[in-house]
N, C-alpha and C. Protein backbone atom coordinates (compact mmCIF):
# COMPACT_ATOMS: atom_id res chain seq x y z
N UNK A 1 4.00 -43.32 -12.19
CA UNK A 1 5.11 -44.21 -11.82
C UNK A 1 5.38 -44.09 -10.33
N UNK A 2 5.47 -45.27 -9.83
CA UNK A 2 5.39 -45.55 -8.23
C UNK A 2 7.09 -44.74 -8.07
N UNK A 3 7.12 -44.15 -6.74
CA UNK A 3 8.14 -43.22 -6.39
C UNK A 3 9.21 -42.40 -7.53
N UNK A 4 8.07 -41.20 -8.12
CA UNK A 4 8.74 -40.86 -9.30
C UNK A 4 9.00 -39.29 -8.93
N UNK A 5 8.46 -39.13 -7.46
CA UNK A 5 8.29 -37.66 -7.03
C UNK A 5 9.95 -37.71 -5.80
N UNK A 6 9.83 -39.16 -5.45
CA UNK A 6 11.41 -39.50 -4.96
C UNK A 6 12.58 -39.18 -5.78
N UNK A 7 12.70 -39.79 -7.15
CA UNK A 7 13.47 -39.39 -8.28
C UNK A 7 13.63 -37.90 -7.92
N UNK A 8 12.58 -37.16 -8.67
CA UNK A 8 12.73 -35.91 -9.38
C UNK A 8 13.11 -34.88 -8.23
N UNK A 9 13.01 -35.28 -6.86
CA UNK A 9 13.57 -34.54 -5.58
C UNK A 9 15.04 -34.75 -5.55
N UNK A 10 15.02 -36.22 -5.56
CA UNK A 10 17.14 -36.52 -5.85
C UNK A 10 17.59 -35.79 -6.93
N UNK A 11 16.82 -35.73 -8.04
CA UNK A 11 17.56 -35.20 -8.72
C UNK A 11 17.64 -33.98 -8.68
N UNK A 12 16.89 -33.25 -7.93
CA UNK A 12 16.51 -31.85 -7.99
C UNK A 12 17.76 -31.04 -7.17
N UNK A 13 18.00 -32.12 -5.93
CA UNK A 13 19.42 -31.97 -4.81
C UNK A 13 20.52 -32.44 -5.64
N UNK A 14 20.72 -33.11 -6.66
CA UNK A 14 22.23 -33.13 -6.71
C UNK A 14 22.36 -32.21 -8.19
N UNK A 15 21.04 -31.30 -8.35
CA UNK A 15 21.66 -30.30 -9.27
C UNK A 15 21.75 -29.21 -8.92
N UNK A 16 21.10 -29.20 -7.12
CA UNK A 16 22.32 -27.93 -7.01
C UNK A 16 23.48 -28.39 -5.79
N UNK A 17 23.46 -29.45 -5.64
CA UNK A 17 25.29 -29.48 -5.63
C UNK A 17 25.68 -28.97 -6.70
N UNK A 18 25.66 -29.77 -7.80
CA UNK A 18 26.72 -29.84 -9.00
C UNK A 18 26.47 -28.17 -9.52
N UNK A 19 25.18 -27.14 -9.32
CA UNK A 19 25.96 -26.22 -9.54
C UNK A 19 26.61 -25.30 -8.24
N UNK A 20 26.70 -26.22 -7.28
CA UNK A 20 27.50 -25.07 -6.29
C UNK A 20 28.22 -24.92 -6.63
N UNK A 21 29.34 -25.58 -7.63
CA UNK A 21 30.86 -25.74 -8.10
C UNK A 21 30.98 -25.10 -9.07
N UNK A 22 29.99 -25.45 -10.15
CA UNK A 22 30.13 -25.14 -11.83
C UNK A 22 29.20 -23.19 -11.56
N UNK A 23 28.53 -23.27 -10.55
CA UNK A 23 27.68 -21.74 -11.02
C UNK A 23 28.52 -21.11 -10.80
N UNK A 24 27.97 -19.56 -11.39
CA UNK A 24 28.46 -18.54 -11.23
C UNK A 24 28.21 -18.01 -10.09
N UNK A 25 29.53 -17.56 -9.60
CA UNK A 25 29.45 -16.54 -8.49
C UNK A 25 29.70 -14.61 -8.28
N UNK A 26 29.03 -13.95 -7.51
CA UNK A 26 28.56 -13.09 -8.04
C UNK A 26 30.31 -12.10 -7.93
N UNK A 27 30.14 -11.55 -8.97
CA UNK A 27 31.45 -10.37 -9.15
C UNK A 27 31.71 -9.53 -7.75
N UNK A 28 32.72 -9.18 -7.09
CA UNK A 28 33.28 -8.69 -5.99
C UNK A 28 32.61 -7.10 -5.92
N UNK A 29 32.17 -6.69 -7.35
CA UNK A 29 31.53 -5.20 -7.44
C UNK A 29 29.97 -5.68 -6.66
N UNK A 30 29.05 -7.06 -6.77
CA UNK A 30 28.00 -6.85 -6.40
C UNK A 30 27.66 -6.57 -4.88
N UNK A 31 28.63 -6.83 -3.89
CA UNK A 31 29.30 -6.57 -2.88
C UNK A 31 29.63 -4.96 -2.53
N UNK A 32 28.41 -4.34 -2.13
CA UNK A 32 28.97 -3.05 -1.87
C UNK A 32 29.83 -2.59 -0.56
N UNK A 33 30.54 -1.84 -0.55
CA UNK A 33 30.88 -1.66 0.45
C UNK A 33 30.04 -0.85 2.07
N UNK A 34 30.28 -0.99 3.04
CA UNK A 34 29.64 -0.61 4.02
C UNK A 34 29.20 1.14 3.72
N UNK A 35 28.23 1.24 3.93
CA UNK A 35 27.74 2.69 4.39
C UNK A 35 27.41 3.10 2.35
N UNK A 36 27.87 2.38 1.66
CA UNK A 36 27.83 2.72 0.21
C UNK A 36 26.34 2.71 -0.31
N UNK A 37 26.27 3.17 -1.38
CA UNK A 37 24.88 3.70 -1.97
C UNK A 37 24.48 1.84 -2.48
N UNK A 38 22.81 1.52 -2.21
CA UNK A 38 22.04 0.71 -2.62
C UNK A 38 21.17 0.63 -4.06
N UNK A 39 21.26 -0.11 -5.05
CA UNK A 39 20.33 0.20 -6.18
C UNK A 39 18.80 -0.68 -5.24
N UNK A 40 19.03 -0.84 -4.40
CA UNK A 40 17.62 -1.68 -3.91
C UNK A 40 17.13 -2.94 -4.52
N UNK A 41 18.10 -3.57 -5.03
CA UNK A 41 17.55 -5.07 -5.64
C UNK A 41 18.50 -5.95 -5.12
N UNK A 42 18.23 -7.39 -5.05
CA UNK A 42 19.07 -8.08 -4.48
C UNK A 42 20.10 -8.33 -5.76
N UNK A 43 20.79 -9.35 -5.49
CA UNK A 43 21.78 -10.03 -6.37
C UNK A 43 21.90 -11.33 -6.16
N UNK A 44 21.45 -11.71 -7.70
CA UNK A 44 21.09 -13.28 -8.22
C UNK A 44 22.24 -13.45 -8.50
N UNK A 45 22.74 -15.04 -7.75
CA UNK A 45 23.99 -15.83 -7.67
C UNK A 45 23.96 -17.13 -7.76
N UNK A 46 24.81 -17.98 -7.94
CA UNK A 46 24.81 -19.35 -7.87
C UNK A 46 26.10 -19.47 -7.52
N UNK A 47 26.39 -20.65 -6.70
CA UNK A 47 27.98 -21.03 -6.47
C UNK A 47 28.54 -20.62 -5.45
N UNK A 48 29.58 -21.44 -4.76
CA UNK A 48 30.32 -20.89 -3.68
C UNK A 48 30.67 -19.69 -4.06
N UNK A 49 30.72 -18.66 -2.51
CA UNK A 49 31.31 -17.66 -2.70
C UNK A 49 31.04 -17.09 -1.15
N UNK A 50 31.84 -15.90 -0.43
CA UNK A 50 32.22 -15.42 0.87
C UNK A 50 32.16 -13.91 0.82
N UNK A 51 31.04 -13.47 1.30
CA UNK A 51 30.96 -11.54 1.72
C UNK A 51 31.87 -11.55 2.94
N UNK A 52 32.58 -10.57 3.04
CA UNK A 52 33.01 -10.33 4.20
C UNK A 52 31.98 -9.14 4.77
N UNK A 53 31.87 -9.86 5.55
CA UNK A 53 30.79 -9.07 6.56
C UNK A 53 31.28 -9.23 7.86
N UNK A 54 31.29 -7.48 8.24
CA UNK A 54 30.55 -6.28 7.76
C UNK A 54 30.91 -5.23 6.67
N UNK A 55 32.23 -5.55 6.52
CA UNK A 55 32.98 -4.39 5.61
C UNK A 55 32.07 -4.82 4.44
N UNK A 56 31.61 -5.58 3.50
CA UNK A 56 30.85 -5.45 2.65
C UNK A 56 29.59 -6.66 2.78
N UNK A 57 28.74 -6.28 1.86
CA UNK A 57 27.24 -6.45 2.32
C UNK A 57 26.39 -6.97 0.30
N UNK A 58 25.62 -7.94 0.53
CA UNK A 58 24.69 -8.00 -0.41
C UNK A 58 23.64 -6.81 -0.42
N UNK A 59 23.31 -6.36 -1.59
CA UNK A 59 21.80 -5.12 -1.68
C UNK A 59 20.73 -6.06 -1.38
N UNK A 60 19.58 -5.86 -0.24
CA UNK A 60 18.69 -5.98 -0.14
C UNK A 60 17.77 -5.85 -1.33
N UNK A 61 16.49 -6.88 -1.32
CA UNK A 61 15.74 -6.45 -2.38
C UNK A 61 14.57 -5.12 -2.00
N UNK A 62 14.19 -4.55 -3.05
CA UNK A 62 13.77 -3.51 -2.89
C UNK A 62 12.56 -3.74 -1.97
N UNK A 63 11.81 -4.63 -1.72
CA UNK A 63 10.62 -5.04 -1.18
C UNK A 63 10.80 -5.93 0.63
N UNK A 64 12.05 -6.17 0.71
CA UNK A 64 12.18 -6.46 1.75
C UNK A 64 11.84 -5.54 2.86
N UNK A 65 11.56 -6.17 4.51
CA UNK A 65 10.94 -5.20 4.80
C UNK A 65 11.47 -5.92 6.69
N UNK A 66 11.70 -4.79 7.30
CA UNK A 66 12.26 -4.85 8.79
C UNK A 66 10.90 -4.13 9.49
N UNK A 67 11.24 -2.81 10.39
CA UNK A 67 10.47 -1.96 11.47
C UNK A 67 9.74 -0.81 10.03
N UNK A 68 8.81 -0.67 10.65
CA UNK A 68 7.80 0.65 9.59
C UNK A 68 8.26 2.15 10.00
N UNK A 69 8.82 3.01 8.84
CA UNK A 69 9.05 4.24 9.49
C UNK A 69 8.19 4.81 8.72
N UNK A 70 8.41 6.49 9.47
CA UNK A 70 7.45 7.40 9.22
C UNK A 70 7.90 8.55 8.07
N UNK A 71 7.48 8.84 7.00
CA UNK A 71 7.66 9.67 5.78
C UNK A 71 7.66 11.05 6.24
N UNK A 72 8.52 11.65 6.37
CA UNK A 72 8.60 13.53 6.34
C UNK A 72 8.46 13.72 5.00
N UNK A 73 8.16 14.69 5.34
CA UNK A 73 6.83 15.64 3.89
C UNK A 73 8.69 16.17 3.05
N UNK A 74 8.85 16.14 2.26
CA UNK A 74 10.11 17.34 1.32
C UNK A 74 9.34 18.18 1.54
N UNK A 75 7.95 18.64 0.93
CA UNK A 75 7.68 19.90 1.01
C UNK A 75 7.02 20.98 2.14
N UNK A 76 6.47 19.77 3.22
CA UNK A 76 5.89 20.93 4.61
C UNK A 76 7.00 20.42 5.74
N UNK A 77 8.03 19.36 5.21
CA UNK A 77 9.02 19.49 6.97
C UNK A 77 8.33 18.76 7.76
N UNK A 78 6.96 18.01 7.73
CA UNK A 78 5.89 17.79 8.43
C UNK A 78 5.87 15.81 8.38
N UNK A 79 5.57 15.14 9.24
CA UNK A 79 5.04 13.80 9.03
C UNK A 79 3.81 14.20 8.37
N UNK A 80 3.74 13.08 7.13
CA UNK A 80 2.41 13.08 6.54
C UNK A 80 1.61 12.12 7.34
N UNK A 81 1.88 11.67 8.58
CA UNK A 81 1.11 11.28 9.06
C UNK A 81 0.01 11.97 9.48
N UNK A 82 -1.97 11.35 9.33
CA UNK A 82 -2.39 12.34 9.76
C UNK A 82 -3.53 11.55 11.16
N UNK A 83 -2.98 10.72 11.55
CA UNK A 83 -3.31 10.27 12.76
C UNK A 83 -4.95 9.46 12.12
N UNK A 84 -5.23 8.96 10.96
CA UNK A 84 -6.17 8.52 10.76
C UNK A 84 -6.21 7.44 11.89
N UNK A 85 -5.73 6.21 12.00
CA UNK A 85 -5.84 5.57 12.74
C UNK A 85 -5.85 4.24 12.08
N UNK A 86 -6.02 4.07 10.30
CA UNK A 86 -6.00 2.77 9.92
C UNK A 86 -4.92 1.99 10.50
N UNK A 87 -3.84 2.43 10.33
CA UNK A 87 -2.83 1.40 10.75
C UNK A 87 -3.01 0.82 12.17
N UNK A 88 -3.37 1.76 13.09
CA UNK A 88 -3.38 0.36 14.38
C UNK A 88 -4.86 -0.50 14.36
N UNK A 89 -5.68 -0.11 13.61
CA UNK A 89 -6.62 -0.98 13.42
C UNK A 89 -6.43 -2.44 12.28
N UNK A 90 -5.31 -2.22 11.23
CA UNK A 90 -5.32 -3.53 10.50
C UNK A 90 -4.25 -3.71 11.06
N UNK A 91 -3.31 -3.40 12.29
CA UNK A 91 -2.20 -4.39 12.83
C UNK A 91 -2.91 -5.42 13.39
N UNK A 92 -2.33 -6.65 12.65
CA UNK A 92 -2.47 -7.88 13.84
C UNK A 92 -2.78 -8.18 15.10
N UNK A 93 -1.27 -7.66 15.56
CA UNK A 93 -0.67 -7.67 16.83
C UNK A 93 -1.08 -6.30 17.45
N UNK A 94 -1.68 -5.49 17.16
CA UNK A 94 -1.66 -4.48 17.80
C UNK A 94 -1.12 -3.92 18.70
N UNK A 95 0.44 -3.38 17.73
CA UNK A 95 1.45 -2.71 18.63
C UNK A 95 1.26 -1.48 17.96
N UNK A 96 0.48 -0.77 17.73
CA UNK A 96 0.65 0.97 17.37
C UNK A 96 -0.37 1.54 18.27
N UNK A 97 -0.28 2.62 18.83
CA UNK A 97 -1.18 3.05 19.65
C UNK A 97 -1.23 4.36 19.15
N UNK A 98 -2.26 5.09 18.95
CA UNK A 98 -2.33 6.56 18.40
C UNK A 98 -3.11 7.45 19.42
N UNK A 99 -2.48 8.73 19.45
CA UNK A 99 -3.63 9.89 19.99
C UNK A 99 -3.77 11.14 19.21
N UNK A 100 -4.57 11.14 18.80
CA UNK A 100 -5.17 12.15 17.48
C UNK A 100 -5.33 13.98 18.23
N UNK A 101 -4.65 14.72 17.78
CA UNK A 101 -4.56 16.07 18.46
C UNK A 101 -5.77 16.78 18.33
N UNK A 102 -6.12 18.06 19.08
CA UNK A 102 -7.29 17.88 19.17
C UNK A 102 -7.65 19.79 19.57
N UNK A 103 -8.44 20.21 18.67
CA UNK A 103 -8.28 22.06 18.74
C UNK A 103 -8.50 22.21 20.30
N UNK A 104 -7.77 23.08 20.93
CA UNK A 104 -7.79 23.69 22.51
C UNK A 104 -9.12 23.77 22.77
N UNK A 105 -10.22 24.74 21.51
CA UNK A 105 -10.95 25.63 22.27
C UNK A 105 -12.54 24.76 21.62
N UNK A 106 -12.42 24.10 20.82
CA UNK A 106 -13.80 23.47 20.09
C UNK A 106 -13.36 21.97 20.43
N UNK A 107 -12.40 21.04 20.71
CA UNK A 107 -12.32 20.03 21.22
C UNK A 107 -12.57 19.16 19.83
N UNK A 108 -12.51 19.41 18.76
CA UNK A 108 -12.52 18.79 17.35
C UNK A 108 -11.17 18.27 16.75
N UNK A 109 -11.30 16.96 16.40
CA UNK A 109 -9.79 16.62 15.72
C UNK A 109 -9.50 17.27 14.96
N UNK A 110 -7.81 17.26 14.76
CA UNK A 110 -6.76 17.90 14.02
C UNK A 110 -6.17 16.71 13.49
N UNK A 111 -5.65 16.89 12.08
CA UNK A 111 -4.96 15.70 11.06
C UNK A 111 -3.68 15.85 11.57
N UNK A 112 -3.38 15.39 12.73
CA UNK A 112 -1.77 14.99 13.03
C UNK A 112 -1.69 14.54 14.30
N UNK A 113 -0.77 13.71 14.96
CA UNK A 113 -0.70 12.41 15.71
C UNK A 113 -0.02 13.54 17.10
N UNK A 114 -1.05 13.63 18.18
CA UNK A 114 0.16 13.90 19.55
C UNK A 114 0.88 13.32 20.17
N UNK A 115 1.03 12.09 19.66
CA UNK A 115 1.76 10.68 20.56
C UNK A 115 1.35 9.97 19.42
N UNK A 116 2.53 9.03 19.02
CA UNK A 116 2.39 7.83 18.05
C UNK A 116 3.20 6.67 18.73
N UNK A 117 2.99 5.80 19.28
CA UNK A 117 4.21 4.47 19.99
C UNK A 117 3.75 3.52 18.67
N UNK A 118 4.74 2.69 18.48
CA UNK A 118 4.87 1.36 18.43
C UNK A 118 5.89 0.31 19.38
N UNK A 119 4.82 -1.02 19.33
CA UNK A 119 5.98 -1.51 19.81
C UNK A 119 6.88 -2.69 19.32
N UNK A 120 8.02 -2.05 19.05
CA UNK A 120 8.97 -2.76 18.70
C UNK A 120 9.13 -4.54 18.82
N UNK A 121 8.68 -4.78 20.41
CA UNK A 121 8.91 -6.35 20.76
C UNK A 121 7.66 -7.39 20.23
N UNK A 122 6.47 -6.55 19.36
CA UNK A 122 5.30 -6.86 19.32
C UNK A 122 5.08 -6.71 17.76
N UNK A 123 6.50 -6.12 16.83
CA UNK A 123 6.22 -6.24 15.90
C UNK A 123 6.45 -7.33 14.80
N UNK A 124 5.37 -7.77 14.51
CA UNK A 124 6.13 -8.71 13.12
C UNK A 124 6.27 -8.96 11.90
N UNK A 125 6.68 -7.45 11.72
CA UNK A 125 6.78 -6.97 9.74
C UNK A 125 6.13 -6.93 8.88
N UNK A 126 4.60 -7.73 9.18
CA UNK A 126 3.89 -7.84 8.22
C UNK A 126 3.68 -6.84 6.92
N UNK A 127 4.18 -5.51 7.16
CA UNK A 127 3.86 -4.56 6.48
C UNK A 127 2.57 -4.20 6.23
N UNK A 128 1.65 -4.51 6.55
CA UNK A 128 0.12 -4.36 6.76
C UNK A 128 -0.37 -2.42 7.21
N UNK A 129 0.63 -1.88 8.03
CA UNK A 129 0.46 -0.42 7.98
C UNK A 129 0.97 0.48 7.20
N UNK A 130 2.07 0.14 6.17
CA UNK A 130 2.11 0.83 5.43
C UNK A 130 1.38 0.09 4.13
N UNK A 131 1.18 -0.96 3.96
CA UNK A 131 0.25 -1.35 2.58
C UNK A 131 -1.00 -0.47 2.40
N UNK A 132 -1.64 -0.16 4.13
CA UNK A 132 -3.03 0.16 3.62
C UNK A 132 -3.10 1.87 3.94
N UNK A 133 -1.75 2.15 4.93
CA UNK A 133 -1.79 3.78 4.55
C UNK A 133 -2.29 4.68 3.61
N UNK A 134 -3.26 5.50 3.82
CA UNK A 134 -3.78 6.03 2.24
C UNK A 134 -3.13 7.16 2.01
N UNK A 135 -2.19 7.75 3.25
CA UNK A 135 -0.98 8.57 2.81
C UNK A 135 -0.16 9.01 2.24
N UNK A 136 0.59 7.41 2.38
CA UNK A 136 1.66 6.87 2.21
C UNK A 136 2.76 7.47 2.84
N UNK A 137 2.45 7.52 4.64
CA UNK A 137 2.89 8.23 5.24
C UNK A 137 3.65 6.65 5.90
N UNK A 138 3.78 5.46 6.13
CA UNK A 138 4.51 4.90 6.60
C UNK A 138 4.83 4.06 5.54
N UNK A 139 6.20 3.39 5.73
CA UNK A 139 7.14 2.47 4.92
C UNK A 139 8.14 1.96 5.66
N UNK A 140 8.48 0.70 5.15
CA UNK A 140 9.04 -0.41 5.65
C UNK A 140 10.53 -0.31 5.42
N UNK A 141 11.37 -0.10 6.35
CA UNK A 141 12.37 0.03 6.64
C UNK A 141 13.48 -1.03 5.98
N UNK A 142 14.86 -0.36 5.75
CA UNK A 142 15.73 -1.81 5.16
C UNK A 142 16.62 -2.23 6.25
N UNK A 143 16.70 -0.95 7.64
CA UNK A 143 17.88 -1.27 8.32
C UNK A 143 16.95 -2.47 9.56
N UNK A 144 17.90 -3.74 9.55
CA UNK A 144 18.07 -5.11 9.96
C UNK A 144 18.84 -4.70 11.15
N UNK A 145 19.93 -3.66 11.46
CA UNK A 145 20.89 -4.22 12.41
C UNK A 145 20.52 -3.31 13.58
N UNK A 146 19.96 -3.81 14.23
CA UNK A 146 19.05 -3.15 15.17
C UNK A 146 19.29 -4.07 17.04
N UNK A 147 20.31 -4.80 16.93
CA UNK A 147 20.41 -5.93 18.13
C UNK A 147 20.88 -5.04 18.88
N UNK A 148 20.96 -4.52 20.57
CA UNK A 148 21.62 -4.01 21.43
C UNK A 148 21.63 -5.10 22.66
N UNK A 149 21.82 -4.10 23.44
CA UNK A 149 22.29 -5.15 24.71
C UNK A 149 20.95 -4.78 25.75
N UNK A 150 20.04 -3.99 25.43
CA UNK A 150 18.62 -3.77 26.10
C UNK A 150 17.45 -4.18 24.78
N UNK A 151 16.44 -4.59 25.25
CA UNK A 151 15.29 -5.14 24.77
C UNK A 151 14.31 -3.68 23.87
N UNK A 152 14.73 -3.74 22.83
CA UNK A 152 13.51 -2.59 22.48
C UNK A 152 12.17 -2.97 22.76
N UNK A 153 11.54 -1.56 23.40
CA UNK A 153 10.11 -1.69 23.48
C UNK A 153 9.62 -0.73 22.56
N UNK A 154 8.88 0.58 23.17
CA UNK A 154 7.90 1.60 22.70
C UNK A 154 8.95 2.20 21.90
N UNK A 155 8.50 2.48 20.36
CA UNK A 155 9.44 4.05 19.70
C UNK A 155 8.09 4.61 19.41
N UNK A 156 8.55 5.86 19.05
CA UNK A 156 8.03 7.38 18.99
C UNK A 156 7.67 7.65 17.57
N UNK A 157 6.72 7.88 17.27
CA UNK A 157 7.20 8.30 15.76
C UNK A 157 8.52 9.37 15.49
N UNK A 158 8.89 10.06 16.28
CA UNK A 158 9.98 10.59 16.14
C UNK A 158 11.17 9.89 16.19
N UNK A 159 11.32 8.75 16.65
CA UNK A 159 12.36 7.54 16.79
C UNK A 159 11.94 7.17 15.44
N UNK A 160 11.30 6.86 14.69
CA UNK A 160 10.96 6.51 13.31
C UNK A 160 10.89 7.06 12.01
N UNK A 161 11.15 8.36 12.06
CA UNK A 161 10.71 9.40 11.10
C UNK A 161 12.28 9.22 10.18
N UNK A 162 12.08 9.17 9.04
CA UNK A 162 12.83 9.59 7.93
C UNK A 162 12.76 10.57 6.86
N UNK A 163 13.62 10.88 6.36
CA UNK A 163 13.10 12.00 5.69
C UNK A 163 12.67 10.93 4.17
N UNK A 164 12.04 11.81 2.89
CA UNK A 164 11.54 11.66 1.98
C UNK A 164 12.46 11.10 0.78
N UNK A 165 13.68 12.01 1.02
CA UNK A 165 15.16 11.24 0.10
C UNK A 165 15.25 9.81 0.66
N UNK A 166 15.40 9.45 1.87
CA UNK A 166 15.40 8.08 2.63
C UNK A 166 14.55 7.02 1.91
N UNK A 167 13.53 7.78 2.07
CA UNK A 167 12.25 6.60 0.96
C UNK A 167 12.63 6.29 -0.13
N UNK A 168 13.11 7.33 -1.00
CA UNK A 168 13.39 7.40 -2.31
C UNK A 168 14.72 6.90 -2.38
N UNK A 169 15.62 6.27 -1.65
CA UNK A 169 16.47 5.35 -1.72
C UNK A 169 16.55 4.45 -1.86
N UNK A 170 15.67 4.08 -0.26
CA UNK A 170 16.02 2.06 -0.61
C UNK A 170 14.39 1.48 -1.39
N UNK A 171 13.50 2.33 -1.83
CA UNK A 171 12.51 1.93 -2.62
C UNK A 171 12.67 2.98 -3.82
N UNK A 172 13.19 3.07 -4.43
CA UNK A 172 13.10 3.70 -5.85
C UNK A 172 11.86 3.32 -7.00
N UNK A 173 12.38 2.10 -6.93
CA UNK A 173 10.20 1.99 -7.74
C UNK A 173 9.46 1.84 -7.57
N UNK A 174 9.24 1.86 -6.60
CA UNK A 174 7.91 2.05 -5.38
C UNK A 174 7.77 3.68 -5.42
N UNK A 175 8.93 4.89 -5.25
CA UNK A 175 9.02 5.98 -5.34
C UNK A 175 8.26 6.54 -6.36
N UNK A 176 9.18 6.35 -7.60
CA UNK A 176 8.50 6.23 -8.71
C UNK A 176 7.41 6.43 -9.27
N UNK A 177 6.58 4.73 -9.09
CA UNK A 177 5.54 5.45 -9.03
C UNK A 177 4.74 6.24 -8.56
N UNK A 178 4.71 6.55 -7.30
CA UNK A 178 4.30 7.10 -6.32
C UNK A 178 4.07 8.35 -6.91
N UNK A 179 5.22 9.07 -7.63
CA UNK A 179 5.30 10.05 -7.35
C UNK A 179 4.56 10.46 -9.00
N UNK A 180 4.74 9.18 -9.55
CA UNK A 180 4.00 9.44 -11.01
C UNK A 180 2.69 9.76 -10.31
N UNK A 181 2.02 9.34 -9.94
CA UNK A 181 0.54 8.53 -9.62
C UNK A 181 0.23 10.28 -9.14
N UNK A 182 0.93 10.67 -7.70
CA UNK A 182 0.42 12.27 -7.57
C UNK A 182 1.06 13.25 -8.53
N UNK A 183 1.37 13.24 -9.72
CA UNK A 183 1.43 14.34 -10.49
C UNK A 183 0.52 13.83 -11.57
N UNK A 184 -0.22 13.22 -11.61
CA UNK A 184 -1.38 13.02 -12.52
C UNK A 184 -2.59 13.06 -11.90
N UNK A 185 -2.42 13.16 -11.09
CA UNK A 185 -4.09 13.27 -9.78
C UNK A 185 -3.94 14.75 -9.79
N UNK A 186 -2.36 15.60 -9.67
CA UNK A 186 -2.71 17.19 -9.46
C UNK A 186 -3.08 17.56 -11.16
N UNK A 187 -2.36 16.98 -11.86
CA UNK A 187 -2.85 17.34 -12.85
C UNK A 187 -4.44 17.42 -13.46
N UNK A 188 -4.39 15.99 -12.94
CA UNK A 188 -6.43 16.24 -13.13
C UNK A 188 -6.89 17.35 -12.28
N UNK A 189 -6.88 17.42 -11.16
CA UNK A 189 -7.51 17.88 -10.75
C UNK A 189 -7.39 19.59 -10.58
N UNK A 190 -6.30 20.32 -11.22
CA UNK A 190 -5.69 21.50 -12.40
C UNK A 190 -6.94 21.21 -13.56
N UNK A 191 -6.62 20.48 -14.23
CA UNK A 191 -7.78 20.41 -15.41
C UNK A 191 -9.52 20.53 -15.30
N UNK A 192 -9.49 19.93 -14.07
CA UNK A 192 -11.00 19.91 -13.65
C UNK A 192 -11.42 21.48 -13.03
N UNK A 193 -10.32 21.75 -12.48
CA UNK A 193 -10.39 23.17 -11.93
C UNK A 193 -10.73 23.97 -12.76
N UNK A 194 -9.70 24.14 -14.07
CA UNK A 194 -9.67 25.02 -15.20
C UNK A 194 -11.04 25.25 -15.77
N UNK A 195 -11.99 23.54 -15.74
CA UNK A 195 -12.67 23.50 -16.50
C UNK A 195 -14.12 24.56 -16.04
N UNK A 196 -14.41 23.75 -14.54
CA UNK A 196 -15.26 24.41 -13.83
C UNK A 196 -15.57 26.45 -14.03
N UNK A 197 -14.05 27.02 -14.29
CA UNK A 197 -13.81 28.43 -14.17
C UNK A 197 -14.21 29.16 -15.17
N UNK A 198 -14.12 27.87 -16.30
CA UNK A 198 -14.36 28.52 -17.59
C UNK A 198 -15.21 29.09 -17.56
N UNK A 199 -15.60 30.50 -18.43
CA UNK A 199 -17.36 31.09 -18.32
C UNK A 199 -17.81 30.63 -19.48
N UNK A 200 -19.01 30.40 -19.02
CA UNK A 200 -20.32 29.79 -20.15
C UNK A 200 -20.94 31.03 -21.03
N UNK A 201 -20.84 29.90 -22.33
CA UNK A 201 -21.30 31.35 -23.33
C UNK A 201 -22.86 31.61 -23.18
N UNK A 202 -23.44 32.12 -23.36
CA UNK A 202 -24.90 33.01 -23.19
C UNK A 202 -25.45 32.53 -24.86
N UNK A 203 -27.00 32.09 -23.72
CA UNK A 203 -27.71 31.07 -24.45
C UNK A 203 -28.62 32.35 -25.56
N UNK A 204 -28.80 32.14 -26.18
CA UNK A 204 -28.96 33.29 -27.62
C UNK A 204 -30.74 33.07 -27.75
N UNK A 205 -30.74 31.79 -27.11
CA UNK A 205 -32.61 31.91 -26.94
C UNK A 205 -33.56 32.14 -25.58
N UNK A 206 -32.49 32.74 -24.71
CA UNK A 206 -33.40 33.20 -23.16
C UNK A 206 -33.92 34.41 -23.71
N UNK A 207 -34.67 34.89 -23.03
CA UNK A 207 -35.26 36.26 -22.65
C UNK A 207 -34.33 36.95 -22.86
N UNK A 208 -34.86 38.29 -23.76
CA UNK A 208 -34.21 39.46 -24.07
C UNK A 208 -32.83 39.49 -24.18
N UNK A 209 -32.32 38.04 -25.07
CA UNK A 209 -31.37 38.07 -26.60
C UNK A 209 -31.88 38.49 -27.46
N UNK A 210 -33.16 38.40 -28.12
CA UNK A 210 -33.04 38.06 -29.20
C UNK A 210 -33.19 39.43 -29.68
């Protein structure tokens, strides 16, 4: 039917007018307050309605994604960064620059970064360095409010570093699994250990068994 994709667009706009009025709008609790704890999902709404912002704020969805920070270890205190180098090689834009540390006396790399920059004015979220991290030493940040009155350029990985609770905040099921995924890899590899140690019973038909 000649202009039937015209129709189904009009009609498509005046049904959500008609529910800007009639939808539901979201409860004053989905509205957390400033500095307050995040479940990391957004909040599905329909209908007029007014955050006061800044005193309160919609939850980001868990997957949204700003500047890439850097994961501190809970258990070595340490960036798990280990200066591989994937990430400034699948950036786009190539704003990460790495220098890989390096033993004093044999001149052989060491798994950790002596200088890490990014740059800030050059980044554009793609999330592409922490997707392919095999670390999972970088992750994508939720904090947005980042405007000053000077131009960010170069940060540090130390300008970036969060700790491990941080992660496990504003990505909880991303955490999750994560953390499923390495306690079944140590576990195998406990089991494989065990197995290897086991001693082998003695073959009853070599030489001088019988």
């Amino acid at each position: 039917m000649y202009g039937w994709g015209i129709i189904k667009t009009l009609a498509m706009t005046l049904a959500h007018f008609v529910m800007t009025y009639v939808g539901a709008a979201p409860k004053r609790g989905a509205a957390r307050k400033r500095g307050g704890a995040s479940d990391g999902q957004g909040t599905p709404s329909r209908g007029v309605f007014t955050i006061q912002y800044p005193s309160e704020r919609l939850d980001l969805p868990e997957n949204y994604r700003n500047l890439p920070f850097f994961v501190i270890d809970a258990k070595t205190a340490q960036l798990r960064c280990t200066a591989c180098g994937i990430c400034a090689q699948i950036c786009p834009v190539q704003c990460i620059w790495i220098e890989r540390a390096k033993e004093p006396e044999t001149g052989r790399p060491r798994r950790y970064p002596v200088s890490y920059f990014l740059d800030v004015s050059l980044c554009m979220s793609c999330g592409f360095c922490a997707e392919f991290c095999p670390f999972d030493a970088i992750k994508m940040d939720h904090d947005f409010e980042i405007a000053s009155y000077r131009r960010l350029g170069f940060m540090s990985a130390k300008d970036l570093a969060r700790p491990e609770s941080y992660d496990a905040e504003i990505h909880p099921s991303d955490y999750a699994r994560q953390t499923e995924s390495a306690r079944q890899t140590e576990s195998a590899r406990r089991t494989e250990d065990g197995q290897q140690t086991e001693p082998q019973p003695a073959d009853s038909t070599s030489p001088g068994t019988a």
